[in-house]
Protein backbone atom coordinates (compact mmCIF):
# COMPACT_ATOMS: atom_id res chain seq x y z
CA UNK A 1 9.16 10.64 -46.78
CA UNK A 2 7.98 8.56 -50.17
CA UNK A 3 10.50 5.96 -49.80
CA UNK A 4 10.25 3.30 -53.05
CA UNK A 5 8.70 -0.10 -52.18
CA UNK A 6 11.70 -2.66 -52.61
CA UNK A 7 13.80 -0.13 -49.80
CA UNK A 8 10.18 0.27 -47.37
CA UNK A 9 10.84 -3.74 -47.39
CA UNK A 10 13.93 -3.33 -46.24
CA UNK A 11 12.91 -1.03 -43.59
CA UNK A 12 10.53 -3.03 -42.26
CA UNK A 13 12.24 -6.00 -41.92
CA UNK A 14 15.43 -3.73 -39.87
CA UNK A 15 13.23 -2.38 -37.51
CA UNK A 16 11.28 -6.21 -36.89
CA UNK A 17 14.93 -7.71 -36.61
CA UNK A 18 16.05 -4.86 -34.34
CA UNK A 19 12.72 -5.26 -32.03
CA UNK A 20 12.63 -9.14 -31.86
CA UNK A 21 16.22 -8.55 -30.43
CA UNK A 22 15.45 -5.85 -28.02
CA UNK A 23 12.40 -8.12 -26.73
CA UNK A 24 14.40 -11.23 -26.35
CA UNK A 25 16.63 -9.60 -24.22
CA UNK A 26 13.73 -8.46 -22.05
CA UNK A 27 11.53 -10.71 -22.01
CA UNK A 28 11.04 -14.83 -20.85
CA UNK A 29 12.06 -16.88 -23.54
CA UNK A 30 8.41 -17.10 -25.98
CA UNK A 31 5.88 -19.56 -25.83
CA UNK A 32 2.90 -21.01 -26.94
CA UNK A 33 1.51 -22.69 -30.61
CA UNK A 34 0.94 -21.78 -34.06
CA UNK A 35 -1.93 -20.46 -36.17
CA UNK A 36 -0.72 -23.29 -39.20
CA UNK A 37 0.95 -22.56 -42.40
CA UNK A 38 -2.99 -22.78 -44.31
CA UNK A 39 -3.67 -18.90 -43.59
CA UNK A 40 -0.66 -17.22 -45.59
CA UNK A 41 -0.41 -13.70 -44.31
CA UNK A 42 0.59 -10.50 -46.49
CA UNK A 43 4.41 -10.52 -47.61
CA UNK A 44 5.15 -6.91 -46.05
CA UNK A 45 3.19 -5.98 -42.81
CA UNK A 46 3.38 -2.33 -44.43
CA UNK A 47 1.57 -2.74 -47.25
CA UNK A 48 -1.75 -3.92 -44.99
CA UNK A 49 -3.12 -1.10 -44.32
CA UNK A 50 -6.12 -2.69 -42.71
CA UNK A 51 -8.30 -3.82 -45.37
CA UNK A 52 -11.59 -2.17 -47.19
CA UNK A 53 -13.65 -1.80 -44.06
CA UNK A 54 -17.16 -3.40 -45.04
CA UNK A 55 -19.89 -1.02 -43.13
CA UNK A 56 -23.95 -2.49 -42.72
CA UNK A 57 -26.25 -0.12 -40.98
CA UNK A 58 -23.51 1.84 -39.73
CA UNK A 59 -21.31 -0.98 -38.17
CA UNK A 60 -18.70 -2.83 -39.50
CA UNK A 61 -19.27 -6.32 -40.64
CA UNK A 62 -16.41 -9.74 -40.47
CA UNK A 63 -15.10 -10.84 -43.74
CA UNK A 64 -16.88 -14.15 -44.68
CA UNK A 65 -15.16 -16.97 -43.81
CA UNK A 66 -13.10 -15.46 -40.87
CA UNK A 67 -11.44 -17.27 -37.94
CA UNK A 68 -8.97 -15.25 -35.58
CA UNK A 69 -6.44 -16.26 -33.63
CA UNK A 70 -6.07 -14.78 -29.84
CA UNK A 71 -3.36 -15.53 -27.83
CA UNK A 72 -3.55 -14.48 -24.03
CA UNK A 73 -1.05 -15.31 -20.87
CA UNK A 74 -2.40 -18.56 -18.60
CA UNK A 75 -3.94 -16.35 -15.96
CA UNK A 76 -6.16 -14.66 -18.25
CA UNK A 77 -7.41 -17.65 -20.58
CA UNK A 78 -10.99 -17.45 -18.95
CA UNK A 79 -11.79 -14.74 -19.58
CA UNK A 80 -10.78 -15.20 -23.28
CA UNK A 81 -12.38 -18.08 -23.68
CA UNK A 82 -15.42 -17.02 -22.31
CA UNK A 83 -15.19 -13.31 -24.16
CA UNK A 84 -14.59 -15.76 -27.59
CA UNK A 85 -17.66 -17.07 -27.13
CA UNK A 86 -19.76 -14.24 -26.67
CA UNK A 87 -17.67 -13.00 -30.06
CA UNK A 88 -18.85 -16.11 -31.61
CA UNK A 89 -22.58 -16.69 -30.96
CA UNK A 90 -22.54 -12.50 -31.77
CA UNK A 91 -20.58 -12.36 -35.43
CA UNK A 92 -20.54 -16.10 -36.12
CA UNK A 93 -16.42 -15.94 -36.58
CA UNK A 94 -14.47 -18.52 -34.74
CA UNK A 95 -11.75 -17.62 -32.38
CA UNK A 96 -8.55 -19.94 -31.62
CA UNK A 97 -6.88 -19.36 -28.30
CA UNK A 98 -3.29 -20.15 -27.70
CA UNK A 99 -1.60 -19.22 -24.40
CA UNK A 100 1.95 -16.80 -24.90
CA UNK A 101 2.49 -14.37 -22.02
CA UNK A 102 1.29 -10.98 -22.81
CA UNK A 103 5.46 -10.28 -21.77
CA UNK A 104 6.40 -12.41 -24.99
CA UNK A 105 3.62 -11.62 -27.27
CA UNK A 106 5.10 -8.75 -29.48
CA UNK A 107 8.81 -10.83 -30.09
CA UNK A 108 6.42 -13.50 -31.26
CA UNK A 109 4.32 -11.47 -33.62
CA UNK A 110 7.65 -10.04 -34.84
CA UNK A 111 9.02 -13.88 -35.83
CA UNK A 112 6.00 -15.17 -36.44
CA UNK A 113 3.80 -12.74 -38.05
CA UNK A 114 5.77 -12.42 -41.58
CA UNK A 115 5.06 -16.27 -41.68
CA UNK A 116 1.56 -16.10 -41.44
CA UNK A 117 1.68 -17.97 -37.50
CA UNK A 118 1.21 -14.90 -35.95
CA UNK A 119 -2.17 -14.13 -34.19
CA UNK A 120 -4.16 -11.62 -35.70
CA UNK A 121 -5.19 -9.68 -32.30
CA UNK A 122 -2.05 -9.18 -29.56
CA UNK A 123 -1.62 -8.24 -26.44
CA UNK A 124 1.08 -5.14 -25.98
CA UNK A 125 2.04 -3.27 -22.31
CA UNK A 126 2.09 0.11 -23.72
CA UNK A 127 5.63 1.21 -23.22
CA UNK A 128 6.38 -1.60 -26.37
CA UNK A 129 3.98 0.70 -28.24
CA UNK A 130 6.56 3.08 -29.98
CA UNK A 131 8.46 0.16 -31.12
CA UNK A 132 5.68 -2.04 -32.17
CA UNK A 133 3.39 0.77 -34.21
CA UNK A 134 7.11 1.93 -35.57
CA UNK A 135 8.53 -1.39 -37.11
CA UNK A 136 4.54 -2.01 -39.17
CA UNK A 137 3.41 -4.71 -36.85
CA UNK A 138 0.24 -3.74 -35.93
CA UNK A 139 -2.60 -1.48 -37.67
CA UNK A 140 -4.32 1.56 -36.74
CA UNK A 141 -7.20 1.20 -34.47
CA UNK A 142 -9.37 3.67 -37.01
CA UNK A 143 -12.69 2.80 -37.01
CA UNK A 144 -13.40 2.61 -33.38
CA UNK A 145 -11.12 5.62 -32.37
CA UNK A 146 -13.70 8.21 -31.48
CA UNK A 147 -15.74 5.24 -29.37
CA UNK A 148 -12.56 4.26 -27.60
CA UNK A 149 -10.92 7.37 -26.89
CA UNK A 150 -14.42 8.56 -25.39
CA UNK A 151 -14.85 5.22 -22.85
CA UNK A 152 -11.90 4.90 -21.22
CA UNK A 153 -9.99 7.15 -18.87
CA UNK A 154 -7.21 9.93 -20.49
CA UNK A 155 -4.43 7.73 -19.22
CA UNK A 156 -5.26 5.08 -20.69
CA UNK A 157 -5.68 6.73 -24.18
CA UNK A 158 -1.86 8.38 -23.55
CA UNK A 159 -0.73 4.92 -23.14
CA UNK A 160 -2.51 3.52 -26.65
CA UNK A 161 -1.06 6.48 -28.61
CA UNK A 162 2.07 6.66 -30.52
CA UNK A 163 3.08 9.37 -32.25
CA UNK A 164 -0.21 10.99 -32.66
CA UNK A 165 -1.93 7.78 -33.99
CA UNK A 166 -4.35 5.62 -31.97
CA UNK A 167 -3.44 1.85 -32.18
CA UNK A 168 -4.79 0.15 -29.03
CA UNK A 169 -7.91 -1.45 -27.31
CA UNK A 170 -7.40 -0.49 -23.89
CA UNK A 171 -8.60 -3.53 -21.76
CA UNK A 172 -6.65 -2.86 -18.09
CA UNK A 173 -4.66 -0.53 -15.97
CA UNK A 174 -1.95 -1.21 -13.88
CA UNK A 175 0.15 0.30 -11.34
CA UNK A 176 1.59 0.34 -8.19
CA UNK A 177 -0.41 0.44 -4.31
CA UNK A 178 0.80 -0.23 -1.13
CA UNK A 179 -0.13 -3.91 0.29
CA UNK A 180 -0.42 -3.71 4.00
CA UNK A 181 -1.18 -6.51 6.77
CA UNK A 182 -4.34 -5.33 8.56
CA UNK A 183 -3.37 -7.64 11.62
CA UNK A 184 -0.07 -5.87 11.85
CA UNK A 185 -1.02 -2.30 10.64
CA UNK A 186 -5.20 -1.82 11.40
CA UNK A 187 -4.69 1.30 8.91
CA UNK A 188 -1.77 2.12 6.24
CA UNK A 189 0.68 5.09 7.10
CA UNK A 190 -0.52 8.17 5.15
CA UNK A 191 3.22 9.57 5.06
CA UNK A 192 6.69 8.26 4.55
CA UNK A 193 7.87 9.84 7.76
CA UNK A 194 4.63 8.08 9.31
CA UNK A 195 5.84 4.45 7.98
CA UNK A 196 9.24 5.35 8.83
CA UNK A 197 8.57 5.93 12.12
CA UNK A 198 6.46 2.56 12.67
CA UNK A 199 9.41 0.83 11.10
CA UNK A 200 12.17 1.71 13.58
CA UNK A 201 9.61 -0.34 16.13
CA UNK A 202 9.02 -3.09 13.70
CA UNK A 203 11.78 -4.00 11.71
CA UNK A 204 14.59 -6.35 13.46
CA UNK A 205 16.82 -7.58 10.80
CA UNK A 206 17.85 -10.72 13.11
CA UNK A 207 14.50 -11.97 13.26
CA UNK A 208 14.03 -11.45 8.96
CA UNK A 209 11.22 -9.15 9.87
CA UNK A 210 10.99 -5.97 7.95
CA UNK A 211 7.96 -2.78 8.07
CA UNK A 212 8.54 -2.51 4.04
CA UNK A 213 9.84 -4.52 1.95
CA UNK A 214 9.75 -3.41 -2.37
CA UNK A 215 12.40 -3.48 -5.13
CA UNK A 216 14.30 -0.96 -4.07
CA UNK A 217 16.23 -1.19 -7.21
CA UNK A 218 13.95 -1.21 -9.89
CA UNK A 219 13.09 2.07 -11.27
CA UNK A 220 9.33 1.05 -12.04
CA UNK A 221 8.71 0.63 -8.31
CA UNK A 222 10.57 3.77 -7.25
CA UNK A 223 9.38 5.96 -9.62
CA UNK A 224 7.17 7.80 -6.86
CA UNK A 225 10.24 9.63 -5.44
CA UNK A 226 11.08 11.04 -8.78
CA UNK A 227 7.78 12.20 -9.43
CA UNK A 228 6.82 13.96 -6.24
CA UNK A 229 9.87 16.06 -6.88
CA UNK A 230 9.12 17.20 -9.82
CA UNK A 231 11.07 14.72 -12.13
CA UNK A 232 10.34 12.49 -15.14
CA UNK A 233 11.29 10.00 -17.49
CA UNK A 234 10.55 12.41 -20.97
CA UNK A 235 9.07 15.38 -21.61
CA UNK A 236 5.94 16.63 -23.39
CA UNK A 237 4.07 13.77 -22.17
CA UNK A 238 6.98 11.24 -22.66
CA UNK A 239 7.57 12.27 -26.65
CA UNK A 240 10.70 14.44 -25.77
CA UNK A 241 13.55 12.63 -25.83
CA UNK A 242 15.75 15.17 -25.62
CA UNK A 243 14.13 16.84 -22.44
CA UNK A 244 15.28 13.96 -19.84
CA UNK A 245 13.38 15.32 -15.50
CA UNK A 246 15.61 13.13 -13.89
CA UNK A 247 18.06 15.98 -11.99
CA UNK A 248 15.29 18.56 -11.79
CA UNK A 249 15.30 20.42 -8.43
CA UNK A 250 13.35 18.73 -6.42
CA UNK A 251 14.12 15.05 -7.46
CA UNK A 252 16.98 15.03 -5.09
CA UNK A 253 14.94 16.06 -2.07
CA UNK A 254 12.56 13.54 -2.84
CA UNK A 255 15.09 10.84 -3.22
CA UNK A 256 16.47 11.69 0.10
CA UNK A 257 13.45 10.31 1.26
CA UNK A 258 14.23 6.90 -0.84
CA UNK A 259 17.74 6.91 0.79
CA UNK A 260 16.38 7.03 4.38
CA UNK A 261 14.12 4.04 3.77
CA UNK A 262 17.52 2.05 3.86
CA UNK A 263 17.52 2.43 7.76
CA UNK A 264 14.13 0.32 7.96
CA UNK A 265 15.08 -1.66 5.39
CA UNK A 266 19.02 -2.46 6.05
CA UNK A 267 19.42 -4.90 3.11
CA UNK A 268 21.65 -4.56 -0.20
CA UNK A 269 18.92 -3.59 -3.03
CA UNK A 270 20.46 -6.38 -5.21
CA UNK A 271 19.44 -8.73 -2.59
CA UNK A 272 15.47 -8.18 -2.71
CA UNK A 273 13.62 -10.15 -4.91
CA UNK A 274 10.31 -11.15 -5.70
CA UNK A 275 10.04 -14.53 -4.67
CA UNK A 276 12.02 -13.65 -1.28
CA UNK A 277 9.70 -10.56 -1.09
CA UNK A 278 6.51 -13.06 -1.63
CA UNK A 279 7.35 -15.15 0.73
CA UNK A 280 8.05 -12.94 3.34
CA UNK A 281 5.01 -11.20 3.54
CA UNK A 282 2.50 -13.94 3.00
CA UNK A 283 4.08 -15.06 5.94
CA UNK A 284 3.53 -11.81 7.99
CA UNK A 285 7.17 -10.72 8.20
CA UNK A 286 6.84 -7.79 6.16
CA UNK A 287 4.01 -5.36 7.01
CA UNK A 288 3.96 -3.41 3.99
CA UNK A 289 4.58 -4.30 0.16
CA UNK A 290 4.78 -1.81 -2.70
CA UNK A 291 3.52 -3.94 -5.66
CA UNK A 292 0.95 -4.50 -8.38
CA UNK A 293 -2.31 -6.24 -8.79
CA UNK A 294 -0.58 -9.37 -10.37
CA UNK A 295 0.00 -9.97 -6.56
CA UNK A 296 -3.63 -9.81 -5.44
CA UNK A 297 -4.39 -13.83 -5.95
CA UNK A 298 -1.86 -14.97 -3.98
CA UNK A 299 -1.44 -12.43 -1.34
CA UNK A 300 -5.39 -13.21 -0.79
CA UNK A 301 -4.63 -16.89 -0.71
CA UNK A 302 -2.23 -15.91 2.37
CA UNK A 303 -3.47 -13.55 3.99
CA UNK A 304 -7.37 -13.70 3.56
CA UNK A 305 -9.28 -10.66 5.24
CA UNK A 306 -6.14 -9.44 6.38
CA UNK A 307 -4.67 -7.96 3.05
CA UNK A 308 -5.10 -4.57 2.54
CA UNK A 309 -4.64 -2.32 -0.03
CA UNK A 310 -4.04 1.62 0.01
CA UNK A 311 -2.41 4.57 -2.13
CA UNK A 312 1.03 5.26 -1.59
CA UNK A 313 2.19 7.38 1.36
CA UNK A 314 2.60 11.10 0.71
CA UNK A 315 6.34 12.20 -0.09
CA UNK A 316 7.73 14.86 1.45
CA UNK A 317 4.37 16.00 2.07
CA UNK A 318 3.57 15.68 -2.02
CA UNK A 319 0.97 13.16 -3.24
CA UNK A 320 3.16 9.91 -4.58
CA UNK A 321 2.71 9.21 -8.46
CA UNK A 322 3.18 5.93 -9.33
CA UNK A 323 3.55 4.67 -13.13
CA UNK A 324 0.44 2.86 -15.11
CA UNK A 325 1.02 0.76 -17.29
CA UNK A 326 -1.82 -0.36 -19.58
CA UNK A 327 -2.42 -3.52 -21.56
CA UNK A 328 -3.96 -2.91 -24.66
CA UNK A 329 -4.89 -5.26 -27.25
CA UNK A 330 -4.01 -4.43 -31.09
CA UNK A 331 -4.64 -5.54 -34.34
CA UNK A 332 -1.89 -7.46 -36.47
CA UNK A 333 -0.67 -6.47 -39.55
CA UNK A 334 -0.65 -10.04 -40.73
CA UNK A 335 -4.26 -10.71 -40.50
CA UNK A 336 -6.23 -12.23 -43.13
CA UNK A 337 -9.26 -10.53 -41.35
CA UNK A 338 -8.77 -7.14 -40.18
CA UNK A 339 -12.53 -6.02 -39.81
CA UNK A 340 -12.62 -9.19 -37.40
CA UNK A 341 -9.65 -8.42 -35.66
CA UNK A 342 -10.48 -4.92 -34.76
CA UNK A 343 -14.30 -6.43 -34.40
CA UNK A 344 -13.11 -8.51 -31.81
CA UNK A 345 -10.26 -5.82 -30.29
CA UNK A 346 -13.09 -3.60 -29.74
CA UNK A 347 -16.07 -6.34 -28.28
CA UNK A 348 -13.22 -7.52 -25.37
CA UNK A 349 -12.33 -4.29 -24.25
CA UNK A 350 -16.07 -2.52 -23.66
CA UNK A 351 -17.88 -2.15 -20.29
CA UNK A 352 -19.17 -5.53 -19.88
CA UNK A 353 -15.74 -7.11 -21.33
CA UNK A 354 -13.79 -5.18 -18.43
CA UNK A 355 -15.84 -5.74 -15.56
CA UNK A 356 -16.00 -9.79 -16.61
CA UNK A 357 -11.96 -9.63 -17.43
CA UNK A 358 -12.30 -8.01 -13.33
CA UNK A 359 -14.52 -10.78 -12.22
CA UNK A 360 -12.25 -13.25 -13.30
CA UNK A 361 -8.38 -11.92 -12.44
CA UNK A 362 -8.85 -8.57 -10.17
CA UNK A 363 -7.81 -6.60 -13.10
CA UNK A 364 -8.57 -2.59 -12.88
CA UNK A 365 -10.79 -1.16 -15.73
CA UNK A 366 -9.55 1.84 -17.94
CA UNK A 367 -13.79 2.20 -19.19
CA UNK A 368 -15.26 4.83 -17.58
CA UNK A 369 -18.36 3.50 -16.51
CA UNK A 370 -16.96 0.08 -15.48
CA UNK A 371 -15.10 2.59 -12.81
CA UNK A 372 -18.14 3.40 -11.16
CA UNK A 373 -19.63 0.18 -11.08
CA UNK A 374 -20.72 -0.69 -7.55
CA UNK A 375 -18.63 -4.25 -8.61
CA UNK A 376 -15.39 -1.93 -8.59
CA UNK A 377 -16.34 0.62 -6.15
CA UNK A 378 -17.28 -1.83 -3.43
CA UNK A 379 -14.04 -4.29 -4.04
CA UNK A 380 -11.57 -2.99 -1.48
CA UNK A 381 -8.41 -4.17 -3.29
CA UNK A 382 -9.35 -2.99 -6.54
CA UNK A 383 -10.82 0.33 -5.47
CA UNK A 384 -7.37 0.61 -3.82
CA UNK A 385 -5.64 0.60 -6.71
CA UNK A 386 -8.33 2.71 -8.76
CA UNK A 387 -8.00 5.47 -5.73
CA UNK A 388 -3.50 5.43 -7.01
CA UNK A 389 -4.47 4.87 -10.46
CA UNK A 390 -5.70 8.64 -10.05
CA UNK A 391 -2.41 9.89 -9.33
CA UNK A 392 -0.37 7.88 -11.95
CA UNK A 393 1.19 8.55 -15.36
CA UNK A 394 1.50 6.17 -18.47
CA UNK A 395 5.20 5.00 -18.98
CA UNK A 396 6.77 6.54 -21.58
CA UNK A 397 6.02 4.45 -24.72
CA UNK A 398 8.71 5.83 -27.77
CA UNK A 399 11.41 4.00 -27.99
CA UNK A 400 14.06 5.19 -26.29
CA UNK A 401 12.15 4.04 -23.09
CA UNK A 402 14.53 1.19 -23.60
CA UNK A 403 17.52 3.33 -22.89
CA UNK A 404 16.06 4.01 -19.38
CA UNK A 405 16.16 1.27 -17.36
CA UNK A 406 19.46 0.23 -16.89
CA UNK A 407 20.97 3.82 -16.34
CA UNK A 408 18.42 4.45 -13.87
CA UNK A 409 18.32 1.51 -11.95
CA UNK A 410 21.97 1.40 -11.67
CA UNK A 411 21.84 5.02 -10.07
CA UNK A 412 19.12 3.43 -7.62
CA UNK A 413 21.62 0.97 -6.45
CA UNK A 414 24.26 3.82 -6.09
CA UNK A 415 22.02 5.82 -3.85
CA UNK A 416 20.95 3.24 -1.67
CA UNK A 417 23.68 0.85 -1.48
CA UNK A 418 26.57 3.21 -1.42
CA UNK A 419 25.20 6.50 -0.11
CA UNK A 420 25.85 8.08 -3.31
CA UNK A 421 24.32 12.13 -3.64
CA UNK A 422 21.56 11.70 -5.33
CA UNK A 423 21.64 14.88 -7.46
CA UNK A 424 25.27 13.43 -9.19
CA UNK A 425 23.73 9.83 -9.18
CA UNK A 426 21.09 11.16 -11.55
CA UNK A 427 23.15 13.33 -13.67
CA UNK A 428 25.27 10.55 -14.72
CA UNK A 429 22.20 8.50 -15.30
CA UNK A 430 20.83 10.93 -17.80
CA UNK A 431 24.23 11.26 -19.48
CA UNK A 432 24.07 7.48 -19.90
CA UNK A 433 20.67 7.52 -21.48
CA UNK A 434 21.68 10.22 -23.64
CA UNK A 435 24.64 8.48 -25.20
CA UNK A 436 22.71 5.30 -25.74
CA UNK A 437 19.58 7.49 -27.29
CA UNK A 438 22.73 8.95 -29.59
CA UNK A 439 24.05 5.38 -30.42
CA UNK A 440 26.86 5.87 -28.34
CA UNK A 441 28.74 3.31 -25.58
CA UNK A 442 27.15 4.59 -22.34
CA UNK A 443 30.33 4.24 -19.48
C-alpha cells in the first residue's frame, strides 16, 4: 500500500504511541541517560531506510566521524565495555555505553529515538519483534543477513524474523531447565511421574519444604504441558493468528499432569513468587526449580558444587518443550550512523563475541560453532540448558503475543487453584484472546 508521506507520518507516530504504552505497562519503569541533543536524528524513523551502505574490498566501511551509542542492562556492561573496545581499536568509531535494562530498552527507543537520545544499536527479547520492526523503529539487518542466518542455530533466526524480514543480531538464547540440589537429588527425575513420586516423600508443607517449586501461574514457565500435548500459542510458526493450539486434543491430558503437581506443591499459584522461590531453594528447601539462566549467579553463590542443571522431565512420556526466547540486538532507525550500527550489531554477536558475552554472565550461544566449543560443552550448567534449548521453540513474536498472557495465565490459575477442567479452562482462554486480537472487551 503507497500511502502519501504526510499520512505514513501519522502512522508511524500511532503505532510508536501505541507501543510505548503497551511496554510501559509491561515493563519496569525505564532507565538510564541520554545520547545529548548535538546528534539530531531523522524526523520520521520511516524514511531511514538505512543509509547508502559504503562497501571497501567487499566489507562495509563506518561513516567518518561516527560515535554510537550502546545501551546494555547492569549485568551485562562487561562484556559491552570490553566488546566496545575491541570495536574501537578495530574501526576506530567510539562507542558510549549507558546502562537501561534490555526489559525497558524498546519503550525508550520509542520516546527517545524521534528526539535524537535514542541509542543507535538496542537490545530487543524477540517476542517485542513484531511490534518493534512494525511501528519503523529499527532497520533491516540487510547486509549481514546471509552471514547471520548461516551462524547461528534455526531458532534463533525464527526469533529475529518478522514478517519475512530479518532485523536482528542474535547474541543469546534463553529458556527454561530444571535446577536441582545435587545434595538432595544425586541425579534429576527423568519423568514427571518420577519427580512426583520423590515429592510425596519430600515435600512437608509444615516444615516450608517443597520437591518443586516454579511459577505455577505464569504461562512462560508452564508452557511445557501445552506443548507435549500437542498445543501452541499460533500457528504456522507463530504468524497465524487466527489458528490459536491451546484446546487441541492432547493439551488437556498434558495439563492433567500440571494439575497433579498441586499435590506436591499444595500452595495457591498466586502465592509463589520469585523472591520467595529464591530464597527457598538457595536455602535447600526446595529440591527442584524450573527457571532460567538469569538464576545461574546466584543459585551458584548458594549452592556451589551442589547446583545442578538438567532438561525438563518427560511429560506423559513426551519430551517437554520449553519456550526460547532470544535477545537480539538491532539497529535504530534514528541513527546518524547506520553502517556503524549494523558494523557493530554484527562484531558483538560473532563466535568470539558469544563465547566472551558466556565467559562473563553464563549466557547460552545461538552461533553454531560457539555451541561446540569445549568452553560450552564442558560447562555443566550451560550445557544443561543447551541440551533443553534443543527441544524449545521461539515465542511467538507478532503482535498479538500481547493478547496471550493474561488469558492464559488466568486459565493456569483456574486449573490449579480451583480444579477447573482443563479442556473448558482453555477454551475460554482462546475466546478471550480472540476478542482482544478483534479489538473487543475480553469477559
Amino acid at each position: 500500500m503507497n500511502f502519501k508521506k504526510p499520512f505514513r507520518k501519522a502512522l508511524v507516530l500511532i503505532a510508536a504511541v501505541t507501543l510505548v504504552a503497551s511496554m510501559t505497562a509491561c515493563s519496569p519503569k525505564s532507565s538510564g541517560g541520554s545520547k545529548g541533543a548535538n546528534t539530531p536524528a531523522p524526523s520520521n524513523a520511516a524514511e531511514n531506510k538505512g543509509g547508502n551502505a559504503v562497501v571497501q574490498d567487499g566489507e562495509l566501511m563506518p561513516e567518518a566521524g561516527a560515535e554510537l551509542l550502546v545501551w546494555e542492562s547492569r549485568e551485562e556492561v562487561a562484556f559491552t565495555e570490553e566488546i566496545a573496545r575491541q570495536f574501537e581499536e578495530k574501526y576506530g568509531v567510539k562507542v558510549k555505553i549507558e546502562e537501561v535494562a534490555a526489559t525497558d530498552q524498546v519503550a525508550k527507543l520509542t520516546t527517545d529515538g524521534p528526539s535524537g537520545l535514542g541509542a543507535d544499536v538496542v537490545i530487543i527479547p524477540h517476542d517485542h519483534l513484531g511490534n518493534t520492526a512494525a511501528s519503523g523503529l529499527i532497520l533491516e539487518n540487510d547486509v549481514f543477513a546471509e552471514e547471520t542466518k548461516k551462524n547461528n542455530t534455526e531458532a534463533s533466526i525464527i526469533g529475529a524474523t518478522f514478517d519475512g524480514k530479518l532485523y536482528g543480531y542474535p547474541r543469546a538464547a534463553e529458556t527454561t531447565a530444571l535446577f536441582y540440589n545435587k545434595s538432595i537429588l544425586p541425579e534429576p527425575p527423568k519423568s514427571f511421574e518420577e519427580l512426583i513420586d520423590f515429592g510425596r516423600t519430600f515435600t512437608d508443607k509444615s516444615k516450608k519444604k517443597y520437591a518443586l517449586m516454579w511459577e505455577a501461574g505464569n504461562m512462560y514457565f508452564n508452557y511445557p504441558f501445552i506443548a507435549s500435548g500437542g498445543g501452541y500459542l499460533f500457528g504456522d510458526n507463530g504468524t497465524n493468528k487466527d489458528d490459536i493450539g491451546l484446546a487441541k486434543e492432547g493439551v488437556a491430558e498434558a495439563m492433567k499432569v500440571y494439575q497433579s503437581l498441586a499435590e506436591i506443591l499444595p500452595m495457591n499459584s498466586g502465592d509463589i513468587n520469585p523472591d520467595i522461590k529464591r530464597g527457598l531453594f538457595g536455602a535447600g528447601d526446595v529440591a527442584m526449580d524450573i527457571n532460567g539462566p538469569w538464576e545461574v549467579a546466584g543459585y551458584k553463590d548458594a549452592l556451589g558444587e551442589n547446583l545442578g542443571v538438567a532438561p525438563l522431565p518427560t511429560v506423559n512420556g513426551k519430551t517437554a518443550i520449553t519456550f526460547s526466547g532470544i535477545k537480539i540486538y538491532t539497529v535504530s532507525s534514528f541513527t546518524q550512523y547506520p553502517n556503524a550500527a549494523k558494523l557493530y550489531a554484527q562484531f558483538a554477536t560473532t563466535k568470539e563475541a558469544q563465547l566472551l558475552l558466556n565467559e562473563k554472565i553464563g549466557s547460552v550461544p545461538t552461533n553454531l560453532e560457539a555451541l561446540e566449543t569445549d568452553q560450552i560443552k564442558n560447562d555443566p550448567i550451560v550445557s544443561g540448558f543447551a541440551e533443553q534449548a534443543k527441544n524449545s521453540e521461539p515465542m511467538p513474536s507478532i503482535p498479538e503475543m500481547a493478547n496471550v498472557w493474561a488469558p492464559v495465565n488466568a486459565a493456569m490459575a483456574e486449573i490449579w487453584n480451583n480444579k477447573a477442567d482443563p479442556k473448558v479452562a482453555m477454551e475460554k482462554a482462546i475466546t478471550q484472546i480472540k476478542d482482544l486480537n478483534d479489538g473487543l472487551n475480553a469477559e
